[in-house]
C-alpha atoms as a PDB file:
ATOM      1  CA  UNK A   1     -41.339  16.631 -11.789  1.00  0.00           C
ATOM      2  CA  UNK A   2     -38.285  16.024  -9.780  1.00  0.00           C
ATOM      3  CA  UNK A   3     -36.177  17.989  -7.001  1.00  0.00           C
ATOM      4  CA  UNK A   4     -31.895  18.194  -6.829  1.00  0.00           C
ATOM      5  CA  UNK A   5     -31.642  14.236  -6.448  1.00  0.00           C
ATOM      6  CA  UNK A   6     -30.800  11.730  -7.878  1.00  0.00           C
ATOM      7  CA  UNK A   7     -27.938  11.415 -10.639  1.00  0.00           C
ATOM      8  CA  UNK A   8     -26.444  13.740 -12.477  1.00  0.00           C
ATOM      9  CA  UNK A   9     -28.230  13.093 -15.989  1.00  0.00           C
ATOM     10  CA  UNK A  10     -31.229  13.160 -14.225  1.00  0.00           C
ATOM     11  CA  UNK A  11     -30.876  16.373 -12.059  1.00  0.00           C
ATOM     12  CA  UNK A  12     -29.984  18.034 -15.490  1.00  0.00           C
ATOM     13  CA  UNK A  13     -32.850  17.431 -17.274  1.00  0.00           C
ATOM     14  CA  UNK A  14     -35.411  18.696 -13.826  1.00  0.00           C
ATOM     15  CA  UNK A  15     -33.873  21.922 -14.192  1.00  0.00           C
ATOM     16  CA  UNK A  16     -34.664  22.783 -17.872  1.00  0.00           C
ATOM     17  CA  UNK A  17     -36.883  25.937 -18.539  1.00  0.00           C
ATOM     18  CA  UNK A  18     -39.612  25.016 -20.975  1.00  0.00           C
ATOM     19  CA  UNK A  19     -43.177  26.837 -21.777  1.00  0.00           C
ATOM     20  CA  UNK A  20     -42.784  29.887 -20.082  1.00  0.00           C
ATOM     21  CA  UNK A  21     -40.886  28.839 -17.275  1.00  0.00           C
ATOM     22  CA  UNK A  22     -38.661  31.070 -14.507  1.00  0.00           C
ATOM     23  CA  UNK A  23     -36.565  30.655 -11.648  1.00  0.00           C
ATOM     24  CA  UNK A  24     -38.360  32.304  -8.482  1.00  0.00           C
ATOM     25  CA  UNK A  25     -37.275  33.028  -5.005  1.00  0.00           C
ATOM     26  CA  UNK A  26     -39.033  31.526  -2.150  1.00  0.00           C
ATOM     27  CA  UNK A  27     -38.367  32.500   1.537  1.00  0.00           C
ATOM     28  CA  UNK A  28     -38.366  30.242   4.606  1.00  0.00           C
ATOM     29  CA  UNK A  29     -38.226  30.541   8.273  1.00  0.00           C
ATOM     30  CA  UNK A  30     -34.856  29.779  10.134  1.00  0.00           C
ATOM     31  CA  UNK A  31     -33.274  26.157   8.810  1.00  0.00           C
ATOM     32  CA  UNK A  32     -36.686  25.282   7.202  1.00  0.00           C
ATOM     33  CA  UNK A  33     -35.068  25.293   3.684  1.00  0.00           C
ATOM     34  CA  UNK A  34     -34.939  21.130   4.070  1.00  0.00           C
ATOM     35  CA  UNK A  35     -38.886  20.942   5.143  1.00  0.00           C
ATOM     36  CA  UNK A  36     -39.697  23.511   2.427  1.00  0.00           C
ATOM     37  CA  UNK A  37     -38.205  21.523  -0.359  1.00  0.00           C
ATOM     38  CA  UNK A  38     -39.366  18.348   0.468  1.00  0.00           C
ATOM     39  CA  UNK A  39     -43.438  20.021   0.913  1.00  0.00           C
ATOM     40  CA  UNK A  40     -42.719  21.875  -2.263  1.00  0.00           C
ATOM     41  CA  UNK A  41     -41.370  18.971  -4.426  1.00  0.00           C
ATOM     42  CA  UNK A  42     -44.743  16.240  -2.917  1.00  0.00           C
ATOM     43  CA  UNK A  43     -46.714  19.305  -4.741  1.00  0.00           C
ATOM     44  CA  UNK A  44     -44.949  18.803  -8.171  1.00  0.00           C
ATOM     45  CA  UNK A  45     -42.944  22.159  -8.124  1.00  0.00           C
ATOM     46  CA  UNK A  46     -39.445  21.652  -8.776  1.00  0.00           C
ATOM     47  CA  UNK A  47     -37.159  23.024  -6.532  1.00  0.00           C
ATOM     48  CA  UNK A  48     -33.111  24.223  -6.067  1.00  0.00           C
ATOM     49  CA  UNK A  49     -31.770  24.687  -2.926  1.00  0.00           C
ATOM     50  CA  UNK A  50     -27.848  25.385  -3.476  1.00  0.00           C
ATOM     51  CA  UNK A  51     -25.490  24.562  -0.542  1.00  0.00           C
ATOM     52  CA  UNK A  52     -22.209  24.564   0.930  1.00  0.00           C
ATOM     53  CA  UNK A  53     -20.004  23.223   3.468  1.00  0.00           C
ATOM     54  CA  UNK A  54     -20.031  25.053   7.069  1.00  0.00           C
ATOM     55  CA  UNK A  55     -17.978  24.475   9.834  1.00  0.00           C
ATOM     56  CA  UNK A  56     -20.314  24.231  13.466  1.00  0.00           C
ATOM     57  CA  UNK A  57     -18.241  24.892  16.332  1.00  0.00           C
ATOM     58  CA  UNK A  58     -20.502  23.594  19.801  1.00  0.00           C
ATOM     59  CA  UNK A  59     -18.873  22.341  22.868  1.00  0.00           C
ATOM     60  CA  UNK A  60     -15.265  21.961  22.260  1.00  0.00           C
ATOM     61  CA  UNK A  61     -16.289  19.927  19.161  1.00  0.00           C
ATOM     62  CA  UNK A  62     -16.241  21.275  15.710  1.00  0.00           C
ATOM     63  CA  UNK A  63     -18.209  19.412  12.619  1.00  0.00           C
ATOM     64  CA  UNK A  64     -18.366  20.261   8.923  1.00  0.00           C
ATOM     65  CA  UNK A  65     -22.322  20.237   8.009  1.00  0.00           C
ATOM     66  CA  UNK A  66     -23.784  21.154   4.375  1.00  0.00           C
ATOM     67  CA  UNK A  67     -25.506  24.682   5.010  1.00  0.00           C
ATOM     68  CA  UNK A  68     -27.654  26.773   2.387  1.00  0.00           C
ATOM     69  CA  UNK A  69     -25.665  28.858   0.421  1.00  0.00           C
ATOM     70  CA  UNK A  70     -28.405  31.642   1.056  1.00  0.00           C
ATOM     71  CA  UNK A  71     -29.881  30.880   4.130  1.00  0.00           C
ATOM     72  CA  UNK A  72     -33.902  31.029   4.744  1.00  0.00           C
ATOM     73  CA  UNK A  73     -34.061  31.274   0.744  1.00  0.00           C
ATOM     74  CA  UNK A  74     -34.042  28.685  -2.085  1.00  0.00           C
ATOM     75  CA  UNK A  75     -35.040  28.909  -5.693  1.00  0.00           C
ATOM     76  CA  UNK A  76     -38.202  26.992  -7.541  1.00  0.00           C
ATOM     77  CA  UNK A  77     -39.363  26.965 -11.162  1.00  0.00           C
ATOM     78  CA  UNK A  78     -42.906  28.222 -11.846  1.00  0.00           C
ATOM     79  CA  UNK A  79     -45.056  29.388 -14.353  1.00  0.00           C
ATOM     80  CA  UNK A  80     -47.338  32.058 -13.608  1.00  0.00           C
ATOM     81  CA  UNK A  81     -49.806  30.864 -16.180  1.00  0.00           C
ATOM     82  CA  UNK A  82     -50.000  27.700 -15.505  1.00  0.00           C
ATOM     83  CA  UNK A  83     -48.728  26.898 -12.161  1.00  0.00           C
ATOM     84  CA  UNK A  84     -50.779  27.079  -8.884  1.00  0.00           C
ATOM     85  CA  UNK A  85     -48.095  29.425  -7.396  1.00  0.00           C
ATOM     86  CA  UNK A  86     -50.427  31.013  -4.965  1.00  0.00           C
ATOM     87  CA  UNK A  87     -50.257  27.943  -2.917  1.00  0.00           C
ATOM     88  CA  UNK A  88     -46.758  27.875  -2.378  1.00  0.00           C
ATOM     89  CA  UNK A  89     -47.203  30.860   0.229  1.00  0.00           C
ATOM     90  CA  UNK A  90     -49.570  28.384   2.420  1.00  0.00           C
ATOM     91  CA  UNK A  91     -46.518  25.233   1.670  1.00  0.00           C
ATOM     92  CA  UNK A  92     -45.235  23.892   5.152  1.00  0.00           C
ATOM     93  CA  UNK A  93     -41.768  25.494   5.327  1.00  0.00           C
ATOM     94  CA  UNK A  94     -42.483  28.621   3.343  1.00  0.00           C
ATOM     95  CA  UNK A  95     -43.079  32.052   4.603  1.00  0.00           C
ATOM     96  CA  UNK A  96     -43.371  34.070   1.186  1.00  0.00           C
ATOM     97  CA  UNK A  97     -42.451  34.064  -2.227  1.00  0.00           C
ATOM     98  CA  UNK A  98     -40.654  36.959  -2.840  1.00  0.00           C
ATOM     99  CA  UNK A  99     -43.381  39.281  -4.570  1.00  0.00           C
ATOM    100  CA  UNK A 100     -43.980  43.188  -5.943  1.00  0.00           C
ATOM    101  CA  UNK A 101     -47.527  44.187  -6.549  1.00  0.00           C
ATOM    102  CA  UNK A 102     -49.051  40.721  -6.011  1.00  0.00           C
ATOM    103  CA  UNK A 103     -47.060  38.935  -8.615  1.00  0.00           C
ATOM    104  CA  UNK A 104     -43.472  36.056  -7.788  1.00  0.00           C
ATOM    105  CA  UNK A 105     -40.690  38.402  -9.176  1.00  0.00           C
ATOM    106  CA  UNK A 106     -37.980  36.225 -11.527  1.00  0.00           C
ATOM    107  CA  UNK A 107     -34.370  35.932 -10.697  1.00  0.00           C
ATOM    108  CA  UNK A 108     -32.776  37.460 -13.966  1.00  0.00           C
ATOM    109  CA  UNK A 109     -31.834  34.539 -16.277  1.00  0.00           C
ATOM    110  CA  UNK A 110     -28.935  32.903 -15.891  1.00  0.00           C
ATOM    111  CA  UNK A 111     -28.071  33.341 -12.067  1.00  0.00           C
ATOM    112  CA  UNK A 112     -29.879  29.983 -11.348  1.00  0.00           C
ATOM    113  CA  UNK A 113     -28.222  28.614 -14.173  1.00  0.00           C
ATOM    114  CA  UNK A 114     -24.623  29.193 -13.072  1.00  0.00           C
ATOM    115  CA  UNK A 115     -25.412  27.988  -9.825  1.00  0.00           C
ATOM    116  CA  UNK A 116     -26.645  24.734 -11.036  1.00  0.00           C
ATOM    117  CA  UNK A 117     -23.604  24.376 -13.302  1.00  0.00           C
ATOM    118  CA  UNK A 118     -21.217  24.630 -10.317  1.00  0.00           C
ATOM    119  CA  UNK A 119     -23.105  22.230  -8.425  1.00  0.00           C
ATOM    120  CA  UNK A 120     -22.607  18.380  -7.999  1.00  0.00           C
ATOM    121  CA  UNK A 121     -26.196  16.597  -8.166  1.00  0.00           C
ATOM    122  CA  UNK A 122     -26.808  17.474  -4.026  1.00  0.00           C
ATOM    123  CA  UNK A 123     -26.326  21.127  -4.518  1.00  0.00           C
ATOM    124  CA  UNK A 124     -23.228  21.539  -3.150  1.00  0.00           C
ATOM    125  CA  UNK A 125     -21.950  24.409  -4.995  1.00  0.00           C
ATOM    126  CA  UNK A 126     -17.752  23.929  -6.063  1.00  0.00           C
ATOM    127  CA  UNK A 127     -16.465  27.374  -5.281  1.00  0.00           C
ATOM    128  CA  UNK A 128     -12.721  26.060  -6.780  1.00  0.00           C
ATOM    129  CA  UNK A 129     -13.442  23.815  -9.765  1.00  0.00           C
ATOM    130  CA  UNK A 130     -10.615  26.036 -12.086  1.00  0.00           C
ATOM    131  CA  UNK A 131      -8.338  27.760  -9.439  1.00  0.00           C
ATOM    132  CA  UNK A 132      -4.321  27.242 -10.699  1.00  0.00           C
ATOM    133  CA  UNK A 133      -0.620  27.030  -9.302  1.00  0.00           C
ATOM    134  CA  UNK A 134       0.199  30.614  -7.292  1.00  0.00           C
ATOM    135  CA  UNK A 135      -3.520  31.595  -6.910  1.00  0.00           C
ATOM    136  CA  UNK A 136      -4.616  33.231  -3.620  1.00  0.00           C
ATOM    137  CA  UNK A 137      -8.032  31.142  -1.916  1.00  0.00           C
ATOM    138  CA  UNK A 138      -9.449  31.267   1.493  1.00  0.00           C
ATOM    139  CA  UNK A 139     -10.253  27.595   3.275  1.00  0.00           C
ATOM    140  CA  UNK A 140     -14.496  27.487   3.367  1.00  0.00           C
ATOM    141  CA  UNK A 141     -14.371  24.543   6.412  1.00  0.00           C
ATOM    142  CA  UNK A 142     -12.466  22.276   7.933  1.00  0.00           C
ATOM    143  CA  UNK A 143      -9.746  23.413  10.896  1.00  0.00           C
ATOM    144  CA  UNK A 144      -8.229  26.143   9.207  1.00  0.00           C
ATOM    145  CA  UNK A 145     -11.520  27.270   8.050  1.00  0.00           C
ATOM    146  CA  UNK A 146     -11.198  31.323   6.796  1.00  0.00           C
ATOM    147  CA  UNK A 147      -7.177  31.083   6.638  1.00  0.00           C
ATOM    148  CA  UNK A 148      -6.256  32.522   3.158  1.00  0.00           C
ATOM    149  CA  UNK A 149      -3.345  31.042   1.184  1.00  0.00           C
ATOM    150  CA  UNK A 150      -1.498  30.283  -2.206  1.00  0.00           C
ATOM    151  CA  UNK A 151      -2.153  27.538  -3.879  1.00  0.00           C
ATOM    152  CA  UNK A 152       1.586  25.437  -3.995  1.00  0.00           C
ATOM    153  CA  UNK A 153       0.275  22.422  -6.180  1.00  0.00           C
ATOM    154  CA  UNK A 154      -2.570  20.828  -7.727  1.00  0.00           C
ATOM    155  CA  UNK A 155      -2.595  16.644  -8.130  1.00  0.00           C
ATOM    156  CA  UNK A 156      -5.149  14.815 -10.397  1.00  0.00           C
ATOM    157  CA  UNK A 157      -7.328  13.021  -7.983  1.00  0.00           C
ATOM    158  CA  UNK A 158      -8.471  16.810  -6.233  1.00  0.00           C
ATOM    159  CA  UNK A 159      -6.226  17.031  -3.576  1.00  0.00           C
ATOM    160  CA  UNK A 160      -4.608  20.602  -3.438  1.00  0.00           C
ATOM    161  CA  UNK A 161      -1.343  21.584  -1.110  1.00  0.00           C
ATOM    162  CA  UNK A 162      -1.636  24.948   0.127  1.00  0.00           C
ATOM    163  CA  UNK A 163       0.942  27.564   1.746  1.00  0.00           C
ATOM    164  CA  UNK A 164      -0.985  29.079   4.677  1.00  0.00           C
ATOM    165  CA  UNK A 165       0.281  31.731   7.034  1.00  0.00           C
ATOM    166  CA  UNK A 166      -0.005  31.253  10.540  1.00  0.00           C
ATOM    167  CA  UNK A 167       1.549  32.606  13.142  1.00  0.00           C
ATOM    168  CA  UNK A 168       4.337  34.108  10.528  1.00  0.00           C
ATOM    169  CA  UNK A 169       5.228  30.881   9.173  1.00  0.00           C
ATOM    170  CA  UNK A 170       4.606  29.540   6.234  1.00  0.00           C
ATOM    171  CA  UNK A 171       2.473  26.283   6.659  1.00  0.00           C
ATOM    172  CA  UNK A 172       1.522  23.756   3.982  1.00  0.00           C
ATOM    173  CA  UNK A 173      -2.101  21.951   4.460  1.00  0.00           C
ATOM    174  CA  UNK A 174      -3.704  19.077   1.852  1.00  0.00           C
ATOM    175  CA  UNK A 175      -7.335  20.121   1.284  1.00  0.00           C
ATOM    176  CA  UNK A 176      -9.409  19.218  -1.288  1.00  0.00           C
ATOM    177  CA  UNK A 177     -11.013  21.750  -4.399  1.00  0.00           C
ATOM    178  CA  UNK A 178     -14.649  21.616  -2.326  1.00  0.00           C
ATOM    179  CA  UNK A 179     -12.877  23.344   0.608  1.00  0.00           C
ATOM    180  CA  UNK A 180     -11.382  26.691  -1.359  1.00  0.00           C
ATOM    181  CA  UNK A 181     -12.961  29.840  -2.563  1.00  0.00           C
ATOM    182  CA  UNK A 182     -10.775  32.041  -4.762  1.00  0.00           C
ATOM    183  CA  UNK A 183     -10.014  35.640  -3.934  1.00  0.00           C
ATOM    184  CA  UNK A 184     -11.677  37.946  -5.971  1.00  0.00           C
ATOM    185  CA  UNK A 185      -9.092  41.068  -6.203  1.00  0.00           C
END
């Protein structure tokens, strides 16, 4: 069994359901998603840990990290049958699977699944992979992380000009797709 690594063809076929198998919620303690992953996949269990990019302001200096998606929680396949899944409460980087009357409770089907899809083989989730000419997104990272703006043209290798509004002007900014989220309206 494998974790999110690797190439694409390979991460695909890690995260197929077979026998009985679910997607199940695991929590961690503060940035221990990394540690738990790594402890969970040296056990065999395989593991998804979606992510994102994050801008860290710290001392005048700002940096653009990958950060969990959900922070302090990350998604594993088990199978209560057949899996040892009691033993991933006692795993180095875990504080609980999330549980109701004793038993892992499943993430309804294809939540997981869409995730993965919208993923490139790290886990970084594309929140932009379809957005069009006129559409209204807000900037995820970078310098003009949380500005919303109108999409003024797309180009073929990714890159994406923008109209933002700042200050009352119109101003256009070059991103690329990773950096957008759509508005939902």
């Amino acid at each position: 069994m494998m974790n999110r690594a690797g190439n694409a063809a390979d991460a695909g076929k890690s995260f197929e359901l077979i026998d009985g198998e679910r997607w199940y919620v695991a929590h961690t303690p503060p940035h221990k998603e990394a540690v738990a992953t790594m402890h969970l996949g040296e056990q065999g269990f395989r593991t998804f840990l979606p992510r994102r990019l994050k801008n860290i302001r710290h001392a005048r200096t700002m940096r653009t990290i990958l950060a969990p998606v959900f922070p302090r929680y990350l998604f594993l396949i088990l199978n209560l049958d057949r899996d040892r899944w009691l033993s991933v409460n006692g795993t180095r980087g875990i504080s609980r699977l999330i549980m109701v009357s004793g038993r892992p409770v499943p993430v309804p089907s294809g939540i997981v699944e869409t995730l993965i899809a919208a993923s490139d083989p790290a886990g970084k989730v594309k929140y932009a992979p379809g957005v069009a000419k006129g559409e209204k997104v807000r900037l995820v990272a970078g310098p003009f992380a949380d500005c919303l703006g109108v999409i003024e043209c797309l180009n073929d290798s990714g890159r994406v000009s923008l109209l933002l509004k700042i200050m009352n002007r119109e101003v256009r900014v070059t991103t690329t797709h990773d950096w957008l989220e759509p508005l939902v309206a």
